[in-house]
Protein backbone atom coordinates (compact mmCIF):
# COMPACT_ATOMS: atom_id res chain seq x y z
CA UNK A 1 -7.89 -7.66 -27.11
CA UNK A 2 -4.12 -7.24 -27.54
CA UNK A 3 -2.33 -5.77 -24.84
CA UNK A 4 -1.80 -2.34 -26.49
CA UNK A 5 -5.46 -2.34 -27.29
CA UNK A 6 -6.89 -2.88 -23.81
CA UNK A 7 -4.63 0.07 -22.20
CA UNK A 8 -6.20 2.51 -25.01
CA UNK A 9 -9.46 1.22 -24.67
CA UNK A 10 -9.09 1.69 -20.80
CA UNK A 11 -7.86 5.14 -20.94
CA UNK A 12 -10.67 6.23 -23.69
CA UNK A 13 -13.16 5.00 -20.82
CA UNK A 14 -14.42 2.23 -23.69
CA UNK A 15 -15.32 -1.06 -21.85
CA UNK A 16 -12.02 -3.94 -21.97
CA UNK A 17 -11.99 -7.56 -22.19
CA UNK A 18 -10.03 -7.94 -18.93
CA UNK A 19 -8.38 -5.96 -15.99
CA UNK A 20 -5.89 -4.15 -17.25
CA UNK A 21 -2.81 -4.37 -15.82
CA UNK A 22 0.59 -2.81 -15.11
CA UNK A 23 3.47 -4.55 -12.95
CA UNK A 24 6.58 -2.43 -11.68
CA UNK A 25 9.54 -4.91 -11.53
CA UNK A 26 10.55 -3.35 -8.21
CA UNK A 27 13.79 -3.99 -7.42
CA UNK A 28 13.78 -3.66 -3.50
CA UNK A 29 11.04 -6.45 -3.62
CA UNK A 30 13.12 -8.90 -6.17
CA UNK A 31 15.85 -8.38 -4.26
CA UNK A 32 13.77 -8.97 -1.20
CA UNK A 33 11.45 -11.66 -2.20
CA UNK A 34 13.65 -13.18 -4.95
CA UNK A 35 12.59 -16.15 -7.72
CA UNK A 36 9.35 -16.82 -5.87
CA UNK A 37 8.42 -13.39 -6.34
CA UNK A 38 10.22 -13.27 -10.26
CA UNK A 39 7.90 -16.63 -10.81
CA UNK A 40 4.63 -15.10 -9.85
CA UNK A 41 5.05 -11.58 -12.16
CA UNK A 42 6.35 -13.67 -15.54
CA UNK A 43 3.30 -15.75 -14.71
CA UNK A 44 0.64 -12.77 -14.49
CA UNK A 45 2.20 -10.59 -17.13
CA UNK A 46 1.03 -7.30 -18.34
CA UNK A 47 -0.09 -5.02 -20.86
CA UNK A 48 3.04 -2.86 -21.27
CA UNK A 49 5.75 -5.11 -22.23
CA UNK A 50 7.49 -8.17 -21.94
CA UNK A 51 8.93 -9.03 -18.51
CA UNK A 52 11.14 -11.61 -20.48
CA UNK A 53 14.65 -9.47 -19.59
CA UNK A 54 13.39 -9.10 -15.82
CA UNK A 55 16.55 -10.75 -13.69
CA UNK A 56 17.06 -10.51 -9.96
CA UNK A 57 19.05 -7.71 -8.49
CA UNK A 58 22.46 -8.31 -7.23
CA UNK A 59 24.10 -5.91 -4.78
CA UNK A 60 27.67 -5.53 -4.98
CA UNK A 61 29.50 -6.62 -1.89
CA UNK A 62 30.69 -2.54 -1.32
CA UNK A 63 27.37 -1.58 -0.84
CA UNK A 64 27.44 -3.15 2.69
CA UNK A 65 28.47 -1.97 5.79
CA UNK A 66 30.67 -4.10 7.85
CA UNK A 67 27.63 -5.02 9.77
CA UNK A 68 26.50 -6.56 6.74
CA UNK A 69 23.41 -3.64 6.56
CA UNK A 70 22.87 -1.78 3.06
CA UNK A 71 24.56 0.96 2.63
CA UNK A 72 25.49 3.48 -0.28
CA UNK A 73 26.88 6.47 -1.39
CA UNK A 74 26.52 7.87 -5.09
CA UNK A 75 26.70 10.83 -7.01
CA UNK A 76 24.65 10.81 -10.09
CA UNK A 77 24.23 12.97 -12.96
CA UNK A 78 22.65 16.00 -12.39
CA UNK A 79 25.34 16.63 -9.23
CA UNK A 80 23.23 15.22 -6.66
CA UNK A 81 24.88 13.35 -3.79
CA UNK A 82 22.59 10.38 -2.26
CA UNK A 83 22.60 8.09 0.74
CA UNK A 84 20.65 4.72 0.33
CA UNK A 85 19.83 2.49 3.33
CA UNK A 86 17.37 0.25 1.73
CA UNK A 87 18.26 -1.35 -1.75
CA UNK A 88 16.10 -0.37 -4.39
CA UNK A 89 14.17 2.20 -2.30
CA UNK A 90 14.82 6.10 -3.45
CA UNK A 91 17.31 7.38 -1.03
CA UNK A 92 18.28 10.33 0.90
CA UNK A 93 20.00 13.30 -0.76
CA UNK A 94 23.20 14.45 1.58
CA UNK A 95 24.57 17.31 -1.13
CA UNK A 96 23.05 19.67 -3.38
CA UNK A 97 24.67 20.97 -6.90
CA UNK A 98 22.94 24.49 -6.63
CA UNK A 99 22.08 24.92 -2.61
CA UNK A 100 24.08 28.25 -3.67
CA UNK A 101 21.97 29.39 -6.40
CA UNK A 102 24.61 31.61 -7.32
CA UNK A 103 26.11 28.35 -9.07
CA UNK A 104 23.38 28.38 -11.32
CA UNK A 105 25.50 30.80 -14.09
CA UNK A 106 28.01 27.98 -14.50
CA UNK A 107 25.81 24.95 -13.61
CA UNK A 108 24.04 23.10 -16.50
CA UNK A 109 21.57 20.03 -16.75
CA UNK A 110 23.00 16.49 -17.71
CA UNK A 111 22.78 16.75 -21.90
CA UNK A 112 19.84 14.91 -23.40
CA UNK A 113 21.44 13.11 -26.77
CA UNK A 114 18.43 14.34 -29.51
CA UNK A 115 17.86 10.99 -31.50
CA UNK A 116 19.16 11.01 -35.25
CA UNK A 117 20.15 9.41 -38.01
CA UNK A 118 20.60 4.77 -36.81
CA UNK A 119 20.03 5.48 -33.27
CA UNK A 120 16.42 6.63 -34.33
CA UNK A 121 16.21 4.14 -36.49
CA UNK A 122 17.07 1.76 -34.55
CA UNK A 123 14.85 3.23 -31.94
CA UNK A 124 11.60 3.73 -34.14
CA UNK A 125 12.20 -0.05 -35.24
CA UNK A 126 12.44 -1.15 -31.24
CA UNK A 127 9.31 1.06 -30.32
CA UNK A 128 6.80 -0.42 -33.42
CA UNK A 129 8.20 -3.47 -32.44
CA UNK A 130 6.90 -2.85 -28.82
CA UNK A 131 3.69 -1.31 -29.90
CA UNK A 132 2.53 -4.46 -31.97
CA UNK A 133 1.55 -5.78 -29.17
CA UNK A 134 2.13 -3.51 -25.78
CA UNK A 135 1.24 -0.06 -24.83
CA UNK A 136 4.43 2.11 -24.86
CA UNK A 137 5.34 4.56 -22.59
CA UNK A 138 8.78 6.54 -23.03
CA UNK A 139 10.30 10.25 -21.22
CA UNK A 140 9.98 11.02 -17.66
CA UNK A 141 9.39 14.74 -17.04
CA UNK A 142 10.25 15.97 -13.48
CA UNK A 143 10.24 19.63 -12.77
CA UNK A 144 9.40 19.83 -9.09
CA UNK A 145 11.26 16.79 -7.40
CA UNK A 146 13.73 17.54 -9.73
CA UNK A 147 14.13 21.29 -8.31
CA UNK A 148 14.07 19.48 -4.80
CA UNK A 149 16.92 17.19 -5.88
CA UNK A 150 19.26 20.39 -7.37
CA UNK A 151 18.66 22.44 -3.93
CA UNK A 152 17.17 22.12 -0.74
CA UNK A 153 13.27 21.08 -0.78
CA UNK A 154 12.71 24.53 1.63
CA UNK A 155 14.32 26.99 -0.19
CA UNK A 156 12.68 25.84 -2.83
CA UNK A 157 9.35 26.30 -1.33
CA UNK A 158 9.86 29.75 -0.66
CA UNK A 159 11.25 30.59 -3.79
CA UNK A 160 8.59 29.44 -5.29
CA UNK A 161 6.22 30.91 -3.23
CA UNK A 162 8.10 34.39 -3.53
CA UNK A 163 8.29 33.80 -7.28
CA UNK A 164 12.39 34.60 -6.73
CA UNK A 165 13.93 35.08 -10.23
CA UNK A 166 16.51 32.38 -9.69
CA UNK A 167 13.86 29.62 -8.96
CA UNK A 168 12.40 30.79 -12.07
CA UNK A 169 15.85 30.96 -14.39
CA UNK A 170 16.31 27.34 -12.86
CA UNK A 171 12.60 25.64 -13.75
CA UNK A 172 13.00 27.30 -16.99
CA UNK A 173 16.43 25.41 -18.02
CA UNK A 174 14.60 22.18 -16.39
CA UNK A 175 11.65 22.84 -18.80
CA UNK A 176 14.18 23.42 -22.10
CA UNK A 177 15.56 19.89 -21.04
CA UNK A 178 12.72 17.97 -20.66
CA UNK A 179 11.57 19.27 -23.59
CA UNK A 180 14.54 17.29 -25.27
CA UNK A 181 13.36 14.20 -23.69
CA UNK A 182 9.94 14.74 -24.97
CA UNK A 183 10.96 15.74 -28.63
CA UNK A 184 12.50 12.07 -28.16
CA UNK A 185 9.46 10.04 -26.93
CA UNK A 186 7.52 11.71 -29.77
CA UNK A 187 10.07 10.69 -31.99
CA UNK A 188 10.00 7.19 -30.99
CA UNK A 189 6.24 7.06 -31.76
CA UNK A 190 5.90 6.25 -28.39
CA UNK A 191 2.16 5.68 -27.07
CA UNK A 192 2.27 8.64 -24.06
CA UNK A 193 4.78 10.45 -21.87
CA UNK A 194 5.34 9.49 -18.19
CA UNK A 195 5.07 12.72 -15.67
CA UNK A 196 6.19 12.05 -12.07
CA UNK A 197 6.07 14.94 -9.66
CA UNK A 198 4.34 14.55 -6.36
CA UNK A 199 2.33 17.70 -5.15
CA UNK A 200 0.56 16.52 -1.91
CA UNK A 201 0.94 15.94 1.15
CA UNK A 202 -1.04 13.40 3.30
CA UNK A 203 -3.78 16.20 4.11
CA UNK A 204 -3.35 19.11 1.97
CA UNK A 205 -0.69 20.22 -1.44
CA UNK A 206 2.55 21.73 -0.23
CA UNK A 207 1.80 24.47 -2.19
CA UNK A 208 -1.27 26.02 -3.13
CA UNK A 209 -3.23 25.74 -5.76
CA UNK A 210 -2.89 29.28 -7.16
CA UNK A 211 1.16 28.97 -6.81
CA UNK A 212 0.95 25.59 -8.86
CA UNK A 213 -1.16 27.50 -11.50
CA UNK A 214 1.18 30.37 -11.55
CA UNK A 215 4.38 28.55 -11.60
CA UNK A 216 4.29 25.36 -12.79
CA UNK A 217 1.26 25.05 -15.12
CA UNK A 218 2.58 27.59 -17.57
CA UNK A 219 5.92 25.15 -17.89
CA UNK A 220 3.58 22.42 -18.13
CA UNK A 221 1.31 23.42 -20.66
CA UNK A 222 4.85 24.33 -22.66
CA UNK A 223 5.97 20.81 -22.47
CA UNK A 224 2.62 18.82 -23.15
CA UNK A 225 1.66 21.26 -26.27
CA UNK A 226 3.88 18.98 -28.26
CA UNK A 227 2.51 16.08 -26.87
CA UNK A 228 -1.12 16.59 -27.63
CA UNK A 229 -0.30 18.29 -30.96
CA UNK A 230 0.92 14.49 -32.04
CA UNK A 231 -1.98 12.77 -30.71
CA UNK A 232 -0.36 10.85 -27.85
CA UNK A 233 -1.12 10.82 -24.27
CA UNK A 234 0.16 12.09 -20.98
CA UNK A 235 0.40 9.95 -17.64
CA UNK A 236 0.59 12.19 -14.33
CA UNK A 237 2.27 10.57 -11.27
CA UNK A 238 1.28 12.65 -8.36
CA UNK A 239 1.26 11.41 -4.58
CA UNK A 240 -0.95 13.40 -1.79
CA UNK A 241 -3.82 15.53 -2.10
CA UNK A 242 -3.43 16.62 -5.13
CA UNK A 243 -7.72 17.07 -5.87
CA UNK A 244 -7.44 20.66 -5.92
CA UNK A 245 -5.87 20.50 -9.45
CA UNK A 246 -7.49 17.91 -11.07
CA UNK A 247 -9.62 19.94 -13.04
CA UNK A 248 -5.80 21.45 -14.36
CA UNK A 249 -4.12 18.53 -15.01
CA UNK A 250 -7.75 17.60 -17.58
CA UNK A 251 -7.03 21.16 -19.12
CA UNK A 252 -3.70 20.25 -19.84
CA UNK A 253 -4.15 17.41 -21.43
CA UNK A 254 -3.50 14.86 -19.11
CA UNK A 255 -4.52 11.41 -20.16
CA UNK A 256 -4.53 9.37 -16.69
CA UNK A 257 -2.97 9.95 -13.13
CA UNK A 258 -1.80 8.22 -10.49
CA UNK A 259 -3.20 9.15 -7.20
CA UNK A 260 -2.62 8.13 -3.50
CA UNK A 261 -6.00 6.18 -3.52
CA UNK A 262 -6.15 6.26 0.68
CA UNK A 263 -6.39 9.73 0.51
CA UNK A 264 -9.44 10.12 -1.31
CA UNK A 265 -13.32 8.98 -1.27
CA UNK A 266 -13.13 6.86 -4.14
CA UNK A 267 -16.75 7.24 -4.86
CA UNK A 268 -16.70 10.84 -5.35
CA UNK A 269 -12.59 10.50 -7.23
CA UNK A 270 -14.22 7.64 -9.88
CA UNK A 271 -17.07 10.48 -10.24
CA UNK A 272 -15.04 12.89 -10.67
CA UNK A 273 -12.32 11.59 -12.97
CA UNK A 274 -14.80 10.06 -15.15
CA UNK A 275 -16.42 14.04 -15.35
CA UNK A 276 -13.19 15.09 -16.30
CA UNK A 277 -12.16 11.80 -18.77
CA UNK A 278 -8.89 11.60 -16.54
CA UNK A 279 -7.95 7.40 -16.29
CA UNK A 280 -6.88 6.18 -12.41
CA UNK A 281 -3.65 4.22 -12.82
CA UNK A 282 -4.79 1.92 -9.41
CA UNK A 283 -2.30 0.71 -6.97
CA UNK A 284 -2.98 -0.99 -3.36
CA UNK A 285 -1.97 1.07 -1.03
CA UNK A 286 2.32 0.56 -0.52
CA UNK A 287 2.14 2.61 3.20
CA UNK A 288 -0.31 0.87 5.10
CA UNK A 289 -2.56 -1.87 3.51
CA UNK A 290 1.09 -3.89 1.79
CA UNK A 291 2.86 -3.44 5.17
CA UNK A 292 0.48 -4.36 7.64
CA UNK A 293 -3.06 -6.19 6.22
CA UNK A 294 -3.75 -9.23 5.98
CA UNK A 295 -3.39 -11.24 2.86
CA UNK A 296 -7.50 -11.89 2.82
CA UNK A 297 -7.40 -7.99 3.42
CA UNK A 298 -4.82 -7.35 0.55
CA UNK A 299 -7.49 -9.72 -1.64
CA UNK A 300 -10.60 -7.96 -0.51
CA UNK A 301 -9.07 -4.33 -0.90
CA UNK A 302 -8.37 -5.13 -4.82
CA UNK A 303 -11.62 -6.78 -5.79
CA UNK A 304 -13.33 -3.77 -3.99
CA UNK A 305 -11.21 -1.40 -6.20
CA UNK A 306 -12.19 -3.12 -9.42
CA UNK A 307 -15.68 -2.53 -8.23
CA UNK A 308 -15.61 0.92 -7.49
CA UNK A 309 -13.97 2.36 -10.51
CA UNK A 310 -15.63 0.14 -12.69
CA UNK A 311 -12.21 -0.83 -14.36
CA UNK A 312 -13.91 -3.52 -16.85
CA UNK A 313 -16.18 -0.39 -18.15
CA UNK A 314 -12.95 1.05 -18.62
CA UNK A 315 -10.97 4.41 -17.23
CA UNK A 316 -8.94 2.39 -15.07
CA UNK A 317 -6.07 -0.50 -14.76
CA UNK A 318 -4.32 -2.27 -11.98
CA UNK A 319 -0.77 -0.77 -10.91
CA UNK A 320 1.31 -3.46 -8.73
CA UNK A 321 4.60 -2.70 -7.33
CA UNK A 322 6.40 -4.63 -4.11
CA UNK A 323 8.86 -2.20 -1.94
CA UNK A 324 10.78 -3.92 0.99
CA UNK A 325 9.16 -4.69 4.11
CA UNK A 326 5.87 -6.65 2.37
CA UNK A 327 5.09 -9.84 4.09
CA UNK A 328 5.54 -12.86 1.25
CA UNK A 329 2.00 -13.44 2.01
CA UNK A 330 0.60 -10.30 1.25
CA UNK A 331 2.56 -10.16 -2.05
CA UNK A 332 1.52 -13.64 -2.76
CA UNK A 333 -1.81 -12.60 -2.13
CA UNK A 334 -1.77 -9.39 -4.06
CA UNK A 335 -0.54 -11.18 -7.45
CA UNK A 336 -2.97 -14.39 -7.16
CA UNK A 337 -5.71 -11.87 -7.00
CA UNK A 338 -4.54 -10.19 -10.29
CA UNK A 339 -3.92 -13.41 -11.84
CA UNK A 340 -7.86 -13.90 -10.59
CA UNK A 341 -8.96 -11.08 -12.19
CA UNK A 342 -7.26 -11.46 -15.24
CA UNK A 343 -8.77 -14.94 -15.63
């Protein structure tokens, strides 16, 4: 199987020729880990594109504190202030474009630039290119972290909860402008949109169910119509307990998510993800297992997952990304596994 056809086959739950597999080229753990690290993921490889242009991070000498400790300040450009303390890790937002919603009448999103004329072109060529031989995934659709990134993540639970007409006015303009970056994707020919909003909490969703279905599924549905009217698939990001809308994201057309695999039984999630033909996108577990196991541990915990979501019968893949903080060993161990696998 090529590349591209393994990741479909996986996510039609038809049985694949190998693991498949997806590496994030993480840039706290390049920067971290450096060329050993670089060496091991060109070596393993993946199913969704060439890791040929992958280079180690450099961090400008301003980024660091006279103490020689990481340490930056950036605006970006949805108005957003930030304060990182761990390169390549998300940071810490310090300022907020609309914490007085009463900006929202002269605030706007950052513009999406609608593909025409040579930059399609150009675009369409680089994307069939990509799909000879790798699945393709373009977009990124954010409603809720987005809303926590414009204004503070507690009045925005409330508002949400109270169904407050600016909240509203506010997901609505996020929806309109994802829908730009969607209308590109599809243009592209791309293979799916990626979704990342995170729901859960460790124990429970931060909001309930019937909120989510109230106010975000409508906005959802809006933006994925498009999607499943061309045929092309939908990947759901979505940390915490999220297993209370699972049987949602399936009615919306979601293709395959990406849950926090410690929080769940994965007998009964494989069971219940194969009921509902929604692929696992797998990752060892980054909080615990990464910082803390043993490399034999590490080994153990991804032949185990292999095994109990039947990945080679398809509905799964492998996801593999290094944050700062993972014992060498650990990573080491992590990738030689996958390269085991893969064999």
């Amino acid at each position: 199987m090529l590349p591209r056809e393994r990741v479909l086959a996986a996510l039609a739950f038809q049985p694949v020729d190998k693991i498949p597999l997806q590496l994030h080229p993480s840039p706290g753990g390049l920067f971290e880990h450096g060329q050993k690290m670089l060496d091991l993921m060109l070596a393993l490889g993946h199913d969704f594109g060439s890791l040929d242009g992958v280079r180690l991070p450099e961090a400008p000498a301003t980024d660091f504190d006279a103490d020689g400790r990481y340490h930056r300040f950036t605006t970006d450009e949805w108005g957003t202030s930030w304060e990182y303390r761990l390169y390549g890790v998300w940071g810490h937002r310090i300022g907020y474009p609309l914490a007085d919603l009463a900006k929202l009448d002269t605030w706007r999103p950052p513009a999406v630039v609608r593909l025409t004329g040579d930059a399609l072109a150009q675009a369409q060529a680089a994307g069939a290119a990509h799909r000879r031989t790798y699945y393709h995934i373009s977009g990124g659709v954010s409603l809720f972290e987005t809303m926590q990134s414009l204004r503070p993540f507690e009045d925005v639970l409330i508002e949400v909860a109270q169904d407050a007409p600016g909240i509203n006015r506010l997901a609505d303009m996020l929806v309109e402008h994802y829908a730009a970056v969607v209308d590109n994707a599809l243009a592209v020919g791309a293979d799916a949109i990626s979704v990342g909003d995170d729901y859960g909490t460790q124990k429970a969703m931060m909001i309930s169910p019937r909120t989510w279905r109230r106010f975000f599924k409508p906005r959802y549905r809006a933006l994925f119509e498009p999607v499943r009217a061309a045929g092309k698939q939908i990947l759901f990001h979505s940390c915490g307990c999220v297993g209370p809308i699972l049987e949602d994201l399936a009615e919306l057309g979601v293709t395959a998510i990406w849950p926090q695999l410690p929080l769940y039984n994965h007998q009964e999630l494989a069971a219940r993800c194969r009921e509902l033909r929604l692929a696992l996108q797998m990752h060892p577990d980054r909080g615990d297992l990464m910082q803390r196991a043993t490399p034999e541990q590490v080994r153990a915990y991804l032949l185990r997952l292999v095994e109990e979501f039947a990945t080679l019968q398809g509905g799964s893949w492998l996801y593999l990304e290094v944050d700062p903080g993972f014992p060498w060993e650990n990573v080491k161990a992590m990738y030689e596994t996958a390269l085991e696998l893969r064999a």
